[in-house]
PDB file of N, CA and C in Angstrom:
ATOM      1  N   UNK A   1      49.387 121.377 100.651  1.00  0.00           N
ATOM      2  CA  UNK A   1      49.800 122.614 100.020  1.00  0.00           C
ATOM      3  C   UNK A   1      48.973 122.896  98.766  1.00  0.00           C
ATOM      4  N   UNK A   2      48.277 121.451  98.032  1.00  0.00           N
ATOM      5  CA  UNK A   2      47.610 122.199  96.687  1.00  0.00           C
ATOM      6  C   UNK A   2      46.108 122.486  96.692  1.00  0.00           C
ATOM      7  N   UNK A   3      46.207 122.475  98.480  1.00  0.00           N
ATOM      8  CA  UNK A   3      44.611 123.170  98.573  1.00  0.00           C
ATOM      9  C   UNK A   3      43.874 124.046  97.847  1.00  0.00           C
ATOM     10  N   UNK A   4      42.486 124.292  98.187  1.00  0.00           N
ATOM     11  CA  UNK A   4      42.368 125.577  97.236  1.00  0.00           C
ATOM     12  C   UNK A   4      42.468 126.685  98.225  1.00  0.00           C
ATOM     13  N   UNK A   5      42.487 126.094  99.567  1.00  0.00           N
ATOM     14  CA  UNK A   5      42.572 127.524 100.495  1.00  0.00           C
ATOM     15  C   UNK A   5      43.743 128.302 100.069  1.00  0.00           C
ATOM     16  N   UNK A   6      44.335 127.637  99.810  1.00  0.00           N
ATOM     17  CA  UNK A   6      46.408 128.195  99.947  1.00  0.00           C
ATOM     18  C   UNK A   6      46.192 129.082  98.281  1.00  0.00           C
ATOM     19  N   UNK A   7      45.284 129.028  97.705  1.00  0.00           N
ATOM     20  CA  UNK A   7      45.701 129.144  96.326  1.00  0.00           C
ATOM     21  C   UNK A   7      45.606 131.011  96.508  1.00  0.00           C
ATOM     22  N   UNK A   8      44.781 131.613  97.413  1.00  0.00           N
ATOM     23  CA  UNK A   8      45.433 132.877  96.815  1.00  0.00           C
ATOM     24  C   UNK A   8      46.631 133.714  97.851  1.00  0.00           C
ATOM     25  N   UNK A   9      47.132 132.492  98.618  1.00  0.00           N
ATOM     26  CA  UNK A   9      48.679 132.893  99.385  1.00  0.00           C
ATOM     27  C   UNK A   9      49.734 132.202  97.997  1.00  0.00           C
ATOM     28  N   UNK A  10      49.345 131.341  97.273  1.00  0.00           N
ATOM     29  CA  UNK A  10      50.520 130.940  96.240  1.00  0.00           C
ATOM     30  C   UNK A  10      50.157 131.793  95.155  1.00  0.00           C
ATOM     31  N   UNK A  11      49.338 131.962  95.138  1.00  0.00           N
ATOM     32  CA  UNK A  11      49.343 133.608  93.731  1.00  0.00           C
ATOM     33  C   UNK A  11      49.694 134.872  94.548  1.00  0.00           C
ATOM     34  N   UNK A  12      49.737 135.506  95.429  1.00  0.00           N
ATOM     35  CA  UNK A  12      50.567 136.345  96.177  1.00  0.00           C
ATOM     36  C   UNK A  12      52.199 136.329  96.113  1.00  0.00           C
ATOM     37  N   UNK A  13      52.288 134.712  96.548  1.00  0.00           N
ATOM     38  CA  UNK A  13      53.736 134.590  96.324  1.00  0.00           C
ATOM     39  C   UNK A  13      54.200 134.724  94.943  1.00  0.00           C
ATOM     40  N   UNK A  14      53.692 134.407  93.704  1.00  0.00           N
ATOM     41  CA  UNK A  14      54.095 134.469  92.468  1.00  0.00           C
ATOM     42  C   UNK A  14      54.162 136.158  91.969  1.00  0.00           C
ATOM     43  N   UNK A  15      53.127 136.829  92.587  1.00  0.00           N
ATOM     44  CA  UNK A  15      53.155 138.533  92.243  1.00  0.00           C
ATOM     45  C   UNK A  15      54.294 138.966  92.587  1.00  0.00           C
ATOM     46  N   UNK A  16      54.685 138.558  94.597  1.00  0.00           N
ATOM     47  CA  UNK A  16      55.841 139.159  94.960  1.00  0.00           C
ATOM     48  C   UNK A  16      56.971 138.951  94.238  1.00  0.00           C
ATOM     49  N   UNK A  17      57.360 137.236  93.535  1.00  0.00           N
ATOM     50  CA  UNK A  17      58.266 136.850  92.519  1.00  0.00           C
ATOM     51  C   UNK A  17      58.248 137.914  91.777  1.00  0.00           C
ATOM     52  N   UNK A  18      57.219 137.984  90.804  1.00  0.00           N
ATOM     53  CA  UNK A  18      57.264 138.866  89.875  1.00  0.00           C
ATOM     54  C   UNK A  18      57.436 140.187  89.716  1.00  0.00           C
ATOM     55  N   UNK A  19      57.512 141.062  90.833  1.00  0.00           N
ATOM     56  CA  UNK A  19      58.195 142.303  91.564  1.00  0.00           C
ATOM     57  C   UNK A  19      59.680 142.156  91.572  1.00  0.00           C
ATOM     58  N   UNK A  20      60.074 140.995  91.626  1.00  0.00           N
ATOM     59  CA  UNK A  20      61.062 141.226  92.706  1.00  0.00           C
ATOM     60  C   UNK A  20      62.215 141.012  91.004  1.00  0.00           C
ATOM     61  N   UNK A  21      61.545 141.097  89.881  1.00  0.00           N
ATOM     62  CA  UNK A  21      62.310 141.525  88.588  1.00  0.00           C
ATOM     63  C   UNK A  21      62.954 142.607  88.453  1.00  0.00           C
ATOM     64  N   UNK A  22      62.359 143.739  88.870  1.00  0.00           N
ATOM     65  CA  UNK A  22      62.736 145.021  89.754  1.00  0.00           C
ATOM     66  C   UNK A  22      64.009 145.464  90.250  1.00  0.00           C
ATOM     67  N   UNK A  23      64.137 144.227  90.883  1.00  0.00           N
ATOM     68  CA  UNK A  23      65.173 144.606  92.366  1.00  0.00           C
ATOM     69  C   UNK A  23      66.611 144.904  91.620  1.00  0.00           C
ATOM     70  N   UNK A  24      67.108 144.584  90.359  1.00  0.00           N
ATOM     71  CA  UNK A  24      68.222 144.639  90.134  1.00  0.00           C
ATOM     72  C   UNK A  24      68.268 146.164  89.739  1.00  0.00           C
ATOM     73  N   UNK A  25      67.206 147.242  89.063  1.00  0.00           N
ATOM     74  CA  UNK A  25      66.716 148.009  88.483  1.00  0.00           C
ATOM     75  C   UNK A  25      66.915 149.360  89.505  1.00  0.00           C
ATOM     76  N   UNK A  26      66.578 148.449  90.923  1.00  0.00           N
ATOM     77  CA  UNK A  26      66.527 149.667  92.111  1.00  0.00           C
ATOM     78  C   UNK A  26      67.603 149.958  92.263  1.00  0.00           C
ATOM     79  N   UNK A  27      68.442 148.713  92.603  1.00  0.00           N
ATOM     80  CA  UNK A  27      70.073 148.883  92.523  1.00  0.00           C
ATOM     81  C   UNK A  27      71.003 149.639  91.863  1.00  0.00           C
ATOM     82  N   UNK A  28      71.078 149.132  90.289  1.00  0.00           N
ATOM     83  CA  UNK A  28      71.492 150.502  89.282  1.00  0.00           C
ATOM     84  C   UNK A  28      71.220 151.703  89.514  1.00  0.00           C
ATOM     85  N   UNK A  29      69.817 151.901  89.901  1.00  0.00           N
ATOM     86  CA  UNK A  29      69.231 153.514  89.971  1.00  0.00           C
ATOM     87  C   UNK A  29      69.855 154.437  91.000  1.00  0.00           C
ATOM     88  N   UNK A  30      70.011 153.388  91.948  1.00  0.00           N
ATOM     89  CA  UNK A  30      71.095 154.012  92.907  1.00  0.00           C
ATOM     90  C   UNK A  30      72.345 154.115  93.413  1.00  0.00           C
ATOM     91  N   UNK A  31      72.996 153.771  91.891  1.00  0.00           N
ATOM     92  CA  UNK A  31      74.482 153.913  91.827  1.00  0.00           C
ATOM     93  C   UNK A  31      75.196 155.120  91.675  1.00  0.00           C
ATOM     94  N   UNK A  32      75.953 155.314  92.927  1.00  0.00           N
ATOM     95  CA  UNK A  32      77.128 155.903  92.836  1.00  0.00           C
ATOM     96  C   UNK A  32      77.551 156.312  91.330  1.00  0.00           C
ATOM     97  N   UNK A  33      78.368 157.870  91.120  1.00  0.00           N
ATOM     98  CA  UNK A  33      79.084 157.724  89.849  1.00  0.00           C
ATOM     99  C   UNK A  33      80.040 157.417  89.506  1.00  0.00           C
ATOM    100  N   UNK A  34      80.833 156.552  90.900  1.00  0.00           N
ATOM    101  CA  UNK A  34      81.999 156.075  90.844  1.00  0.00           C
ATOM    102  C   UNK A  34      82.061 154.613  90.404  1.00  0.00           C
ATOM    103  N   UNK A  35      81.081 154.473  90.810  1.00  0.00           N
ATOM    104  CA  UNK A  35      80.712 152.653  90.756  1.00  0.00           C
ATOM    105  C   UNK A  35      80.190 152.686  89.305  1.00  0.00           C
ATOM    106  N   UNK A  36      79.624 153.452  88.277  1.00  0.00           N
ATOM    107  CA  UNK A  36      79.105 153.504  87.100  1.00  0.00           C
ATOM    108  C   UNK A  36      79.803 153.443  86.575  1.00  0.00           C
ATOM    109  N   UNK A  37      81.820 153.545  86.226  1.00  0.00           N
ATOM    110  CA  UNK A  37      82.584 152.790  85.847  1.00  0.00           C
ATOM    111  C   UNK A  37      82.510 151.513  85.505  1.00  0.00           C
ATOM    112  N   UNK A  38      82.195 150.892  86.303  1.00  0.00           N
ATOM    113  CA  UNK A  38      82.294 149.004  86.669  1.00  0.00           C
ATOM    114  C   UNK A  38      81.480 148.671  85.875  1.00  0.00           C
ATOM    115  N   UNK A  39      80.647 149.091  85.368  1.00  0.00           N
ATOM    116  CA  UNK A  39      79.613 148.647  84.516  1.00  0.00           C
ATOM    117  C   UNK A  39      79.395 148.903  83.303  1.00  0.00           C
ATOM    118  N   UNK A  40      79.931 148.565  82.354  1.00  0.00           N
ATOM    119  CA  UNK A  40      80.256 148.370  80.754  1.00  0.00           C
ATOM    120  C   UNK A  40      79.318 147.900  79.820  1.00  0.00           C
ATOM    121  N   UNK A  41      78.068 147.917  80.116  1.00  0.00           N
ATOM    122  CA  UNK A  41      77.042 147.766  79.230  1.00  0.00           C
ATOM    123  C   UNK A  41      76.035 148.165  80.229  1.00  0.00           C
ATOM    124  N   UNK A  42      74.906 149.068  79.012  1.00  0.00           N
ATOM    125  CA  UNK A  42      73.494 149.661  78.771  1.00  0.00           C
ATOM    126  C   UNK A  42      72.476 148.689  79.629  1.00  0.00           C
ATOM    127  N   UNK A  43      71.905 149.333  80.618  1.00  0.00           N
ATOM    128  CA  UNK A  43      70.193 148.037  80.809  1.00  0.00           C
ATOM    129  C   UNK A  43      69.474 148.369  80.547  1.00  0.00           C
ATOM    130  N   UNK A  44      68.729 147.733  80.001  1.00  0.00           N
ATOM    131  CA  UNK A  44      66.922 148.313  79.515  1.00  0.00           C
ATOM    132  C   UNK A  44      66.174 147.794  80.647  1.00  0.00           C
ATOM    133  N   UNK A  45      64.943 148.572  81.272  1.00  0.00           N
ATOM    134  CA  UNK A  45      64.493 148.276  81.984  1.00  0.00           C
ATOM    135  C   UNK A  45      62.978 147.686  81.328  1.00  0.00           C
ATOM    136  N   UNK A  46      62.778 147.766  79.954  1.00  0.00           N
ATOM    137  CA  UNK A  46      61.783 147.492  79.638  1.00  0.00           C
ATOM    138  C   UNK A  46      61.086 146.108  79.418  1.00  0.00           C
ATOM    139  N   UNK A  47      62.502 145.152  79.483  1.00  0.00           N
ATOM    140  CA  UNK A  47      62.240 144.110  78.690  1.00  0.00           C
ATOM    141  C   UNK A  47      62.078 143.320  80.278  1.00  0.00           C
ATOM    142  N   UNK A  48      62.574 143.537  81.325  1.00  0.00           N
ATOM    143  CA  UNK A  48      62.334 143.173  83.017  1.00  0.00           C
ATOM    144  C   UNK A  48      60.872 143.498  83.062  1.00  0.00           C
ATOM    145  N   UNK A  49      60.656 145.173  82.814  1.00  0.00           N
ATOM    146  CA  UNK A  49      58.981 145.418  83.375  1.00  0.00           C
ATOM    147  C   UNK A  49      58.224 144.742  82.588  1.00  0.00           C
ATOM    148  N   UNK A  50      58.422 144.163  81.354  1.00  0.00           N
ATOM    149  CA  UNK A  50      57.061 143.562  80.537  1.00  0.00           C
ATOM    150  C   UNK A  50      56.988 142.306  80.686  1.00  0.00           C
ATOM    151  N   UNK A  51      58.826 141.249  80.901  1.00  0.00           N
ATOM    152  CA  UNK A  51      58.213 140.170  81.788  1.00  0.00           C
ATOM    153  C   UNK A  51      57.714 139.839  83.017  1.00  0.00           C
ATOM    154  N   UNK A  52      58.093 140.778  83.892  1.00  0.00           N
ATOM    155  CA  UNK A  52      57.529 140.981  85.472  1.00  0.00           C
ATOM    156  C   UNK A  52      55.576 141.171  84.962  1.00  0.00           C
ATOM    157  N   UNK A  53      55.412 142.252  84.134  1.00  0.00           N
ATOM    158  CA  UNK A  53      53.996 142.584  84.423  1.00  0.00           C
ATOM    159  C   UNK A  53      53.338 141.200  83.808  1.00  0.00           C
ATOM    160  N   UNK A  54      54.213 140.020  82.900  1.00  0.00           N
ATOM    161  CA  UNK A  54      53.354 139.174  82.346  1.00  0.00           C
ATOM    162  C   UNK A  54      53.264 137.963  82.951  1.00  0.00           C
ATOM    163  N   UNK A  55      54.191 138.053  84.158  1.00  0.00           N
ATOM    164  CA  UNK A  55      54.663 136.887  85.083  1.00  0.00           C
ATOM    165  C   UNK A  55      53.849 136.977  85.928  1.00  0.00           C
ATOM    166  N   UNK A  56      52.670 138.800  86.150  1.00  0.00           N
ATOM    167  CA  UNK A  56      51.936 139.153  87.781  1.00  0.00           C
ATOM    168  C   UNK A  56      50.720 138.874  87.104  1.00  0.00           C
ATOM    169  N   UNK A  57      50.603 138.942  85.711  1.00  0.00           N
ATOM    170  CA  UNK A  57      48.912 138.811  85.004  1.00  0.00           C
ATOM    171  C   UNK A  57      48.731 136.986  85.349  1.00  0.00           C
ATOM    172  N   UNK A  58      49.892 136.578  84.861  1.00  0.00           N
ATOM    173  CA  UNK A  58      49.588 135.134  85.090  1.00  0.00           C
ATOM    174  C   UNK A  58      49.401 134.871  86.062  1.00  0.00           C
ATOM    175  N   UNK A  59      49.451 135.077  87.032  1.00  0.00           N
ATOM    176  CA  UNK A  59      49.231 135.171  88.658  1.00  0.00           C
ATOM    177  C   UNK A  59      48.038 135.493  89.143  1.00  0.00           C
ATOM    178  N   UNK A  60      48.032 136.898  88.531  1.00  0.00           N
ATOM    179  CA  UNK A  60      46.419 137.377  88.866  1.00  0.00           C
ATOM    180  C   UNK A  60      45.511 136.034  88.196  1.00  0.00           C
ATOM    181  N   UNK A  61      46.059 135.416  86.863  1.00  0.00           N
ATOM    182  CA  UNK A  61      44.321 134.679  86.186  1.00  0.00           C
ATOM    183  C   UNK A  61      44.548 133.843  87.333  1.00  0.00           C
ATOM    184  N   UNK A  62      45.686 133.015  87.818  1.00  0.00           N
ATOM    185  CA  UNK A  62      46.123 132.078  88.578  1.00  0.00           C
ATOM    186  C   UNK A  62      45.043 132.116  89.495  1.00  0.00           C
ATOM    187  N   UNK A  63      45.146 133.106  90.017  1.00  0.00           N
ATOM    188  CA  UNK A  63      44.322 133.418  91.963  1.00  0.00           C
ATOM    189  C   UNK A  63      43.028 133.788  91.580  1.00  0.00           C
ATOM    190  N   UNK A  64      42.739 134.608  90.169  1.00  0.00           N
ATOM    191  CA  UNK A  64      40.803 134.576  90.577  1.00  0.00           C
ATOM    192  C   UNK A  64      40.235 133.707  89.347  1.00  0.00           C
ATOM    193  N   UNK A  65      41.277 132.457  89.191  1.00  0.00           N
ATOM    194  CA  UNK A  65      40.577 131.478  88.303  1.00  0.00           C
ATOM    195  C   UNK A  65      39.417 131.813  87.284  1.00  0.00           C
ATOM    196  N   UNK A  66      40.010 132.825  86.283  1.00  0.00           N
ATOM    197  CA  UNK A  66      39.319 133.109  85.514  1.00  0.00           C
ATOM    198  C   UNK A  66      38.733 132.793  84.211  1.00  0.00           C
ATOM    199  N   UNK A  67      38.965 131.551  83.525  1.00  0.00           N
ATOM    200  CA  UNK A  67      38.133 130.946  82.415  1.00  0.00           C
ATOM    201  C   UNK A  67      37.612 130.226  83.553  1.00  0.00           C
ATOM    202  N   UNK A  68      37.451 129.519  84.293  1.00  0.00           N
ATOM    203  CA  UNK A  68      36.556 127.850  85.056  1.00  0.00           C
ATOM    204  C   UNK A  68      35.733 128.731  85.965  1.00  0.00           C
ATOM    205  N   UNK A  69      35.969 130.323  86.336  1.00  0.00           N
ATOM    206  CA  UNK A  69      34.949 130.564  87.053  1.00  0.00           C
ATOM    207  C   UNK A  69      33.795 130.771  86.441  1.00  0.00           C
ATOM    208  N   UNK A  70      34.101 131.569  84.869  1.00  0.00           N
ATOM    209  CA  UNK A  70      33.370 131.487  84.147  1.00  0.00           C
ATOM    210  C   UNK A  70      32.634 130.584  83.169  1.00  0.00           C
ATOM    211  N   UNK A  71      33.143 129.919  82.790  1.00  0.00           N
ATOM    212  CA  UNK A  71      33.044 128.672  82.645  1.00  0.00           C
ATOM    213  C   UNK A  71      32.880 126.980  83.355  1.00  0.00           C
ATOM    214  N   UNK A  72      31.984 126.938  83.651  1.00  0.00           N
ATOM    215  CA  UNK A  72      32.704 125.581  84.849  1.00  0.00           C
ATOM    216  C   UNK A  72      32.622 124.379  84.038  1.00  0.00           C
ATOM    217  N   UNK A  73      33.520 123.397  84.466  1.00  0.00           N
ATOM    218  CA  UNK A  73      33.483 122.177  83.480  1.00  0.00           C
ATOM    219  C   UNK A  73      33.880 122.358  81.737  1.00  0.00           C
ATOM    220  N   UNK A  74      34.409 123.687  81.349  1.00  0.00           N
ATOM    221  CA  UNK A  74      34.738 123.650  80.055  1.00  0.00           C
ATOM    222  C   UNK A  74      36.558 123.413  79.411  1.00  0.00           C
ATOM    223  N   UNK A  75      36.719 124.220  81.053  1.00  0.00           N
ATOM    224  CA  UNK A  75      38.842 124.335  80.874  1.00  0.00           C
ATOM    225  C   UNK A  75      39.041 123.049  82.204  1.00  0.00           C
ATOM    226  N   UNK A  76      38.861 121.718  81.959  1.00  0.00           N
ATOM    227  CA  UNK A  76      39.697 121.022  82.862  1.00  0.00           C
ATOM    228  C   UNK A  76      40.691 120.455  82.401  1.00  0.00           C
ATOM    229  N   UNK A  77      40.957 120.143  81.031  1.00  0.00           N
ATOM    230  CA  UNK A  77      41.761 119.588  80.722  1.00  0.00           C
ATOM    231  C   UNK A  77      42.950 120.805  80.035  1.00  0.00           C
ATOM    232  N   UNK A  78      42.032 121.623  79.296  1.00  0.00           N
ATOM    233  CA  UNK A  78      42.982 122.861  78.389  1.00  0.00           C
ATOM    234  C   UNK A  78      42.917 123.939  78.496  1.00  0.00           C
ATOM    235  N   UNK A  79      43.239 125.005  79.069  1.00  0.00           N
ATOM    236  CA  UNK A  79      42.680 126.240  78.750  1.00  0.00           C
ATOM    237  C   UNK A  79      42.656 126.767  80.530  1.00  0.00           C
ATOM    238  N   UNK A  80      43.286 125.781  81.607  1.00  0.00           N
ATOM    239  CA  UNK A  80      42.658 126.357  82.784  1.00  0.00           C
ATOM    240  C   UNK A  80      43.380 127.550  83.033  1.00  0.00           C
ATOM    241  N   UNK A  81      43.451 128.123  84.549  1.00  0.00           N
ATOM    242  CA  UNK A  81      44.213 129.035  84.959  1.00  0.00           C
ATOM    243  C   UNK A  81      45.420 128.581  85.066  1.00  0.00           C
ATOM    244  N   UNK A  82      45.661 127.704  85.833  1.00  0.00           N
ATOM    245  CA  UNK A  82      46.949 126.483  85.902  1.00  0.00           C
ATOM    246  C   UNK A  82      47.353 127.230  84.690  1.00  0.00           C
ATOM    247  N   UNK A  83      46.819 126.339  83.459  1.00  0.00           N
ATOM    248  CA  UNK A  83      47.865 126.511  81.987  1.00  0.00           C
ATOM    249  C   UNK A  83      48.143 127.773  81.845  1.00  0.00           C
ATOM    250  N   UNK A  84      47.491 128.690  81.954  1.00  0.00           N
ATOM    251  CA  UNK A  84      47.596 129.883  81.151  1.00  0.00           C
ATOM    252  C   UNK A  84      48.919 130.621  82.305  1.00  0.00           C
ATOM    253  N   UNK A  85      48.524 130.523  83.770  1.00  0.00           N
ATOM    254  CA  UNK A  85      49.888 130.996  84.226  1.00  0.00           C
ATOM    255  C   UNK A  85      51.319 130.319  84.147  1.00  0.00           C
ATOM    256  N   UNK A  86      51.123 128.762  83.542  1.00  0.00           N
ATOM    257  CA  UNK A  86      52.714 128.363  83.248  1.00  0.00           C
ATOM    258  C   UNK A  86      53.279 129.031  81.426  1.00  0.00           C
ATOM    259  N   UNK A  87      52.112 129.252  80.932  1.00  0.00           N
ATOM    260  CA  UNK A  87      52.233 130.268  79.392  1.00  0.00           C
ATOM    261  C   UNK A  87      52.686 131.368  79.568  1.00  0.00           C
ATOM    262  N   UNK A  88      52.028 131.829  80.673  1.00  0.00           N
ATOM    263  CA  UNK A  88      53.179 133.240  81.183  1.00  0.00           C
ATOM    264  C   UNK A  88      53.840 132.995  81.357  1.00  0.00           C
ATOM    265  N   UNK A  89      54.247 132.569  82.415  1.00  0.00           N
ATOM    266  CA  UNK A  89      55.370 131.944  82.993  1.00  0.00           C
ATOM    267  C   UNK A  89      56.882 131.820  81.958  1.00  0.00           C
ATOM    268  N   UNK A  90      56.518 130.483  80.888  1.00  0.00           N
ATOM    269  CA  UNK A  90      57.598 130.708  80.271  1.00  0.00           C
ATOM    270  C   UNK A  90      57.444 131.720  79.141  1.00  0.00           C
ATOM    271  N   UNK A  91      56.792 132.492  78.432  1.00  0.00           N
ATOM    272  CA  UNK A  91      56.753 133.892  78.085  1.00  0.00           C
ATOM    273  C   UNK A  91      57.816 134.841  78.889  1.00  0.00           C
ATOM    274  N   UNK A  92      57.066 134.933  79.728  1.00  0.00           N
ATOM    275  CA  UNK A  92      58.010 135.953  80.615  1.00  0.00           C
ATOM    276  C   UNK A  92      59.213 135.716  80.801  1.00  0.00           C
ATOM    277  N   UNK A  93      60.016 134.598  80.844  1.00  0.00           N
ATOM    278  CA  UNK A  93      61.198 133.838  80.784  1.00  0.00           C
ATOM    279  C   UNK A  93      61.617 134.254  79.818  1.00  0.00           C
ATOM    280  N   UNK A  94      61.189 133.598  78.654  1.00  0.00           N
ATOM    281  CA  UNK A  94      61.711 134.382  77.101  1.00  0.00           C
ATOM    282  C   UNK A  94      61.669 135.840  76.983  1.00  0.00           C
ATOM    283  N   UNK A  95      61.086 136.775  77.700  1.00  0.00           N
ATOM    284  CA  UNK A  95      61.658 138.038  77.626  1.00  0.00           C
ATOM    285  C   UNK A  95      62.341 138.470  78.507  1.00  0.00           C
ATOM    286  N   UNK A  96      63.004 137.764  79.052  1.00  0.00           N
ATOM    287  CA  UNK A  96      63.613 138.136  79.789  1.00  0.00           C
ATOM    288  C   UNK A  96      64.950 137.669  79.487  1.00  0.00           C
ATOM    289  N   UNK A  97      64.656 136.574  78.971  1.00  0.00           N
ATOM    290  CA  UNK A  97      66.316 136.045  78.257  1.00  0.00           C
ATOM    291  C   UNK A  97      66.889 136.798  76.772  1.00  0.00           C
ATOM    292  N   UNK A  98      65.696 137.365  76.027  1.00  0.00           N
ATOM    293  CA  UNK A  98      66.263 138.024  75.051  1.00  0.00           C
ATOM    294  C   UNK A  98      66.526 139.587  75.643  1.00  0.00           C
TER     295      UNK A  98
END
């Protein structure tokens, strides 16, 4: 599985993840005004779209390995794509929890 073939079907899968921040967003939008009762607090959709879009960038460096392509032999230990999409990663987490 940690081939490099697989690597841009596992950055695909991390984009679709990162879409799928969305899905609660579609739901609300298409609520009933009866059902808009039930629901007693405000959503912002902003603070979902900016961790989704920072959860799909990390993804994107993820899949076209972008410091080591440019670089080769300089990010193996610090700085790779690896790191920088688990930096999104929990980024995007933290905006999403505040």
């Amino acid at each position: 599985m940690g081939t490099p073939a697989l690597r841009k079907v596992r950055a695909l899968m991390y984009i679709l993840l990162g879409l799928s921040a969305g899905f609660p967003f579609i739901y609300l939008s298409n609520m009933s005004k009866d059902d808009e009762k039930y629901i007693n607090q405000k959503y912002e959709w902003f603070p979902w779209a900016l961790g989704g879009a920072i959860y799909i960038g990390g993804a994107i460096i993820y899949g076209l390995r972008i410091p080591e392509r440019w670089f080769p032999k300089t990010f193996d230990i610090i700085g790779s794509s690896h790191n920088i999409f688990h930096v999104c990663v929990v980024v995007a987490c933290g905006v999403h929890f505040n």
